[in-house]
C-alpha atoms as a PDB file:
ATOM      1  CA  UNK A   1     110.513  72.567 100.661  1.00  0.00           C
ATOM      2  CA  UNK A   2     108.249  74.606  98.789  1.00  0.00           C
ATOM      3  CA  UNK A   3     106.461  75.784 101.987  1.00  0.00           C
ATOM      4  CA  UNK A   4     109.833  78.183 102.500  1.00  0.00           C
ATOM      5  CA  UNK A   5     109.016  79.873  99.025  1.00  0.00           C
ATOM      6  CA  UNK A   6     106.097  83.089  99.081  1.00  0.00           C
ATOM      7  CA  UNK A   7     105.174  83.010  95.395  1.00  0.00           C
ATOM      8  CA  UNK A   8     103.221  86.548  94.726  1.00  0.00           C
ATOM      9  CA  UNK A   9     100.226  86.491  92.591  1.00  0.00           C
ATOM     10  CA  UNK A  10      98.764  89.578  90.615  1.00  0.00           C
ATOM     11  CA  UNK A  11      96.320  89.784  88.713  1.00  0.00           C
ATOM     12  CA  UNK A  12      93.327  92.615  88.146  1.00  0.00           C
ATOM     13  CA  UNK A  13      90.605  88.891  87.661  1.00  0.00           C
ATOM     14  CA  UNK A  14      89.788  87.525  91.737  1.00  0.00           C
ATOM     15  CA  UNK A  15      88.971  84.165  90.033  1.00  0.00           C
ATOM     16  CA  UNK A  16      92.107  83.678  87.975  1.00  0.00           C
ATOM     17  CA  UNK A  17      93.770  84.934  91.598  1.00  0.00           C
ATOM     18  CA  UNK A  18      91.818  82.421  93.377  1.00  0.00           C
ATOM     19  CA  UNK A  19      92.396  79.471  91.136  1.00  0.00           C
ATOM     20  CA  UNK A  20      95.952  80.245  91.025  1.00  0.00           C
ATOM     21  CA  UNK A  21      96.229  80.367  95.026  1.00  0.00           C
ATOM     22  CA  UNK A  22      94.383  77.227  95.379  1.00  0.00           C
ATOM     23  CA  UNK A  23      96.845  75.670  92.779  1.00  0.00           C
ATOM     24  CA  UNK A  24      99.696  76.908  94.453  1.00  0.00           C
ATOM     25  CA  UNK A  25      98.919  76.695  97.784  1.00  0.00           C
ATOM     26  CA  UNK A  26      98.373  72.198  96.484  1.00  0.00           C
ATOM     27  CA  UNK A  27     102.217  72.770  95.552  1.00  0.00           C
ATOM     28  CA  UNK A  28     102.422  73.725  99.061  1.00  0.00           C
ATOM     29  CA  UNK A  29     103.759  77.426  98.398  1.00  0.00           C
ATOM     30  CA  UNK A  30     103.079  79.864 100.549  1.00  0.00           C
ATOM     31  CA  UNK A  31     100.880  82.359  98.263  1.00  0.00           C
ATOM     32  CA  UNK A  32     100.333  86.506  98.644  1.00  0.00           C
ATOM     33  CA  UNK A  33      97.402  87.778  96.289  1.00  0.00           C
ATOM     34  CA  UNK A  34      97.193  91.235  94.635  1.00  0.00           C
ATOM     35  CA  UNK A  35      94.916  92.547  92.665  1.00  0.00           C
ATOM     36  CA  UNK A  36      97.166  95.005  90.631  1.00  0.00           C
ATOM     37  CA  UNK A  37     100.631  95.751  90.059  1.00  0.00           C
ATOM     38  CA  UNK A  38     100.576  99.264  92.324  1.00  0.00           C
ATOM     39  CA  UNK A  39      99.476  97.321  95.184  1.00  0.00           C
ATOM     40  CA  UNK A  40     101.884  94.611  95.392  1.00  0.00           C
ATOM     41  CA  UNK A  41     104.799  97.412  94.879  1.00  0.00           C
ATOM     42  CA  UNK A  42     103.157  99.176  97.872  1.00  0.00           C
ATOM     43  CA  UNK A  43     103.428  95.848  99.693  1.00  0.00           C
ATOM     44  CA  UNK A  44     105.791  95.141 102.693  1.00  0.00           C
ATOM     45  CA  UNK A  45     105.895  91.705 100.783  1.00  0.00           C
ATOM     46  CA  UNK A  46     107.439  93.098  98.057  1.00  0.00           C
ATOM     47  CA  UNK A  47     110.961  92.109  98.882  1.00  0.00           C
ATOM     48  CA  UNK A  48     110.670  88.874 100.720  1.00  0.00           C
ATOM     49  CA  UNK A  49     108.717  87.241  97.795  1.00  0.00           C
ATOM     50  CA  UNK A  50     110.324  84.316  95.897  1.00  0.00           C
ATOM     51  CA  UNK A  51     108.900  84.894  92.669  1.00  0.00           C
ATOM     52  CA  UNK A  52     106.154  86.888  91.192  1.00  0.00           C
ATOM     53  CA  UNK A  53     103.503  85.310  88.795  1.00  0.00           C
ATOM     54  CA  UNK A  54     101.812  88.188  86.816  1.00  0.00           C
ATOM     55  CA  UNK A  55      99.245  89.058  84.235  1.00  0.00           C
ATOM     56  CA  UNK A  56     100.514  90.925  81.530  1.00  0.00           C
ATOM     57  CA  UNK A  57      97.487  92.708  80.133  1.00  0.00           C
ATOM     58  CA  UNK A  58      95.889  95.008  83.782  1.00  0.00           C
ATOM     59  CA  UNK A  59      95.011  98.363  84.441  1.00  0.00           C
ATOM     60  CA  UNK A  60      97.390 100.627  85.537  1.00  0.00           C
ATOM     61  CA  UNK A  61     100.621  98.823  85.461  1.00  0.00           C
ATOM     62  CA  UNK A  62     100.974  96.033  83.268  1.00  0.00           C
ATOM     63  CA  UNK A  63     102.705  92.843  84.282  1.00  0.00           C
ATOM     64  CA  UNK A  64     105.372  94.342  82.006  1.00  0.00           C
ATOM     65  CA  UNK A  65     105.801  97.899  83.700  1.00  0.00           C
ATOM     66  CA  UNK A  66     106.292  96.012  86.888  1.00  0.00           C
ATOM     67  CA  UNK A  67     108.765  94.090  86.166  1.00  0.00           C
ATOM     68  CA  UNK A  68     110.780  96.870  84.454  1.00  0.00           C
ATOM     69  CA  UNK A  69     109.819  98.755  87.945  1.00  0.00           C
ATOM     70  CA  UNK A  70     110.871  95.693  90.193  1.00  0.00           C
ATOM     71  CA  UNK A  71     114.506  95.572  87.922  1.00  0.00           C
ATOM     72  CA  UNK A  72     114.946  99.425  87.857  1.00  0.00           C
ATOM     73  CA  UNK A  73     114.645  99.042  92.133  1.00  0.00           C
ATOM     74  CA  UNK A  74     117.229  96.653  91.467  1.00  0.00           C
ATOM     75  CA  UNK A  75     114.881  94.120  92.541  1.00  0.00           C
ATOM     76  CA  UNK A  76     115.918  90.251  91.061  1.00  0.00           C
ATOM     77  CA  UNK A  77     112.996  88.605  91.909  1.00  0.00           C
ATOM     78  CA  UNK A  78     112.029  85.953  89.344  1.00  0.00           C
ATOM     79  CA  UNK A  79     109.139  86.943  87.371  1.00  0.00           C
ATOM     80  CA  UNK A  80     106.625  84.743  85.696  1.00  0.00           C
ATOM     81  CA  UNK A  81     104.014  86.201  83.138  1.00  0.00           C
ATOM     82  CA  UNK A  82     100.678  84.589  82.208  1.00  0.00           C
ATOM     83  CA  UNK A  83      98.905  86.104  79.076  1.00  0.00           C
ATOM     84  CA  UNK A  84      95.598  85.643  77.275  1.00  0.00           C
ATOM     85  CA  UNK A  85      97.392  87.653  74.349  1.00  0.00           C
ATOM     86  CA  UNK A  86     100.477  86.504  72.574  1.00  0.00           C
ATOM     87  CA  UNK A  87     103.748  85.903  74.297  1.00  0.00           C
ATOM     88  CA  UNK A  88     105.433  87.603  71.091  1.00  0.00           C
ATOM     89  CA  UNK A  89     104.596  91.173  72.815  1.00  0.00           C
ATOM     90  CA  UNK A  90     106.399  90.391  75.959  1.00  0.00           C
ATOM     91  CA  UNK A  91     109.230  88.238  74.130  1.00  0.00           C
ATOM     92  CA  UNK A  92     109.514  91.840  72.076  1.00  0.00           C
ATOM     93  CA  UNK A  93     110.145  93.938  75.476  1.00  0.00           C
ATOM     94  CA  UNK A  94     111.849  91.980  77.360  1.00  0.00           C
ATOM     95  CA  UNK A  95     113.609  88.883  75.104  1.00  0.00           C
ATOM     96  CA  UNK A  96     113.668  85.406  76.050  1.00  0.00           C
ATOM     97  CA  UNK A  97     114.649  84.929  78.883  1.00  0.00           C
ATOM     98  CA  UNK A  98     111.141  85.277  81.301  1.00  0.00           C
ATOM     99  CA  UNK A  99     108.530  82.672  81.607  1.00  0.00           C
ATOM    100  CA  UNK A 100     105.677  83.688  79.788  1.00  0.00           C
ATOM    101  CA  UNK A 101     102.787  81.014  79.580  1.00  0.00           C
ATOM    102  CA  UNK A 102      99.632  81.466  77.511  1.00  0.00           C
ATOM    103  CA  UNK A 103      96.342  81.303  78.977  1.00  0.00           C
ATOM    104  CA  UNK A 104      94.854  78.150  79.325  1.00  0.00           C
ATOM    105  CA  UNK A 105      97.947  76.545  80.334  1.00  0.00           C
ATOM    106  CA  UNK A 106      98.748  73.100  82.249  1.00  0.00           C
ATOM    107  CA  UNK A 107      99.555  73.016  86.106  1.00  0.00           C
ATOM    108  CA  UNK A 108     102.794  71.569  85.443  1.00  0.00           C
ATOM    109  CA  UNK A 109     103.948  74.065  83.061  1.00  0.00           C
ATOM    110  CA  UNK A 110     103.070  77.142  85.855  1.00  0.00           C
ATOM    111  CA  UNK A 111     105.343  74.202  87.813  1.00  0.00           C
ATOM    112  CA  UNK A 112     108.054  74.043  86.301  1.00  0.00           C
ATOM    113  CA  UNK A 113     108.693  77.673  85.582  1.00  0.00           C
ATOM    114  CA  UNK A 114     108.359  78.172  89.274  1.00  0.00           C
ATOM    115  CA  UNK A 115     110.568  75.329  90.153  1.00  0.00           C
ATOM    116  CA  UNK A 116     113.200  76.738  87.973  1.00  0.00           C
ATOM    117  CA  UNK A 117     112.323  80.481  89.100  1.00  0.00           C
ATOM    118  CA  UNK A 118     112.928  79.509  92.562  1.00  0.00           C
ATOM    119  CA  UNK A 119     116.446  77.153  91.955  1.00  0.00           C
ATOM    120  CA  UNK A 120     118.352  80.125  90.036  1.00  0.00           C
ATOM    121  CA  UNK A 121     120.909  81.579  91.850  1.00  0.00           C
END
C-alpha cells in the first residue's frame, strides 16, 4: 500500500536526509529528497507528494515558512515537522494540530504520524 504514497523529505543535513530515506523507503514509501525548502517548492513533485516531512530549523525557508507557503498555494498536503529545538515554537505558530516530533525520535513515532498523515481525508 504504502508503495502508492511519495513522502517528501527536506532537510538542509544529507545524513538526516539519507537516514530518513533509507527508513522510509523499509516502510516501502516511495521517497523524494530535498535539501531545502526553495527547492522542493521549485519541484514538479511538489503537488503529487503525499506528505511532506520537514526540518523546522534551515536556511532560507524554515520548515515553518513552507508550510505557511504550501497552505497560502492552497496546497493540503500533510505536513510533518522534525525539530532538534522545542516543539513549543511550532505549536506557537501553527497550534496543535501538525505532527511535530523531537529529534531523536523512534521509527514508529515518524510511523504513525505518516500513517495518519496519509489516511486523512
Amino acid at each position: 500500500m504504502n508503495s502508492k504514497h511519495a513522502i517528501a523529505i527536506i532537510d538542509d543535513s544529507s545524513s538526516v536526509r539519507r537516514a530518513l530515506e533509507s527508513l522510509l523507503r523499509s516502510l516501502g514509501f516511495v521517497v523524494l529528497s530535498f535539501e531545502s525548502a526553495e527547492a522542493f517548492l521549485t519541484s514538479p513533485v511538489v503537488r503529487e507528494t503525499s506528505c511532506v516531512v520537514t526540518d523546522v530549523e534551515m536556511p532560507g525557508l524554515t520548515g515553518i515558512d513552507l508550510y505557511e507557503s504550501m497552505r497560502s498555494d492552497k496546497n493540503q498536503t500533510p505536513v510533518i515537522f522534525i525539530t532538534a529545538n522545542s516543539e513549543e515554537k511550532v505549536r506557537a505558530r501553527l497550534g496543535s494540530m501538525p505532527c511535530v516530533l523531537n529529534k531523536p525520535f523512534e521509527v514508529d513515532e515518524l510511523a504513525a504520524c505518516i500513517n495518519q498523515a496519509i489516511a486523512a481525508p
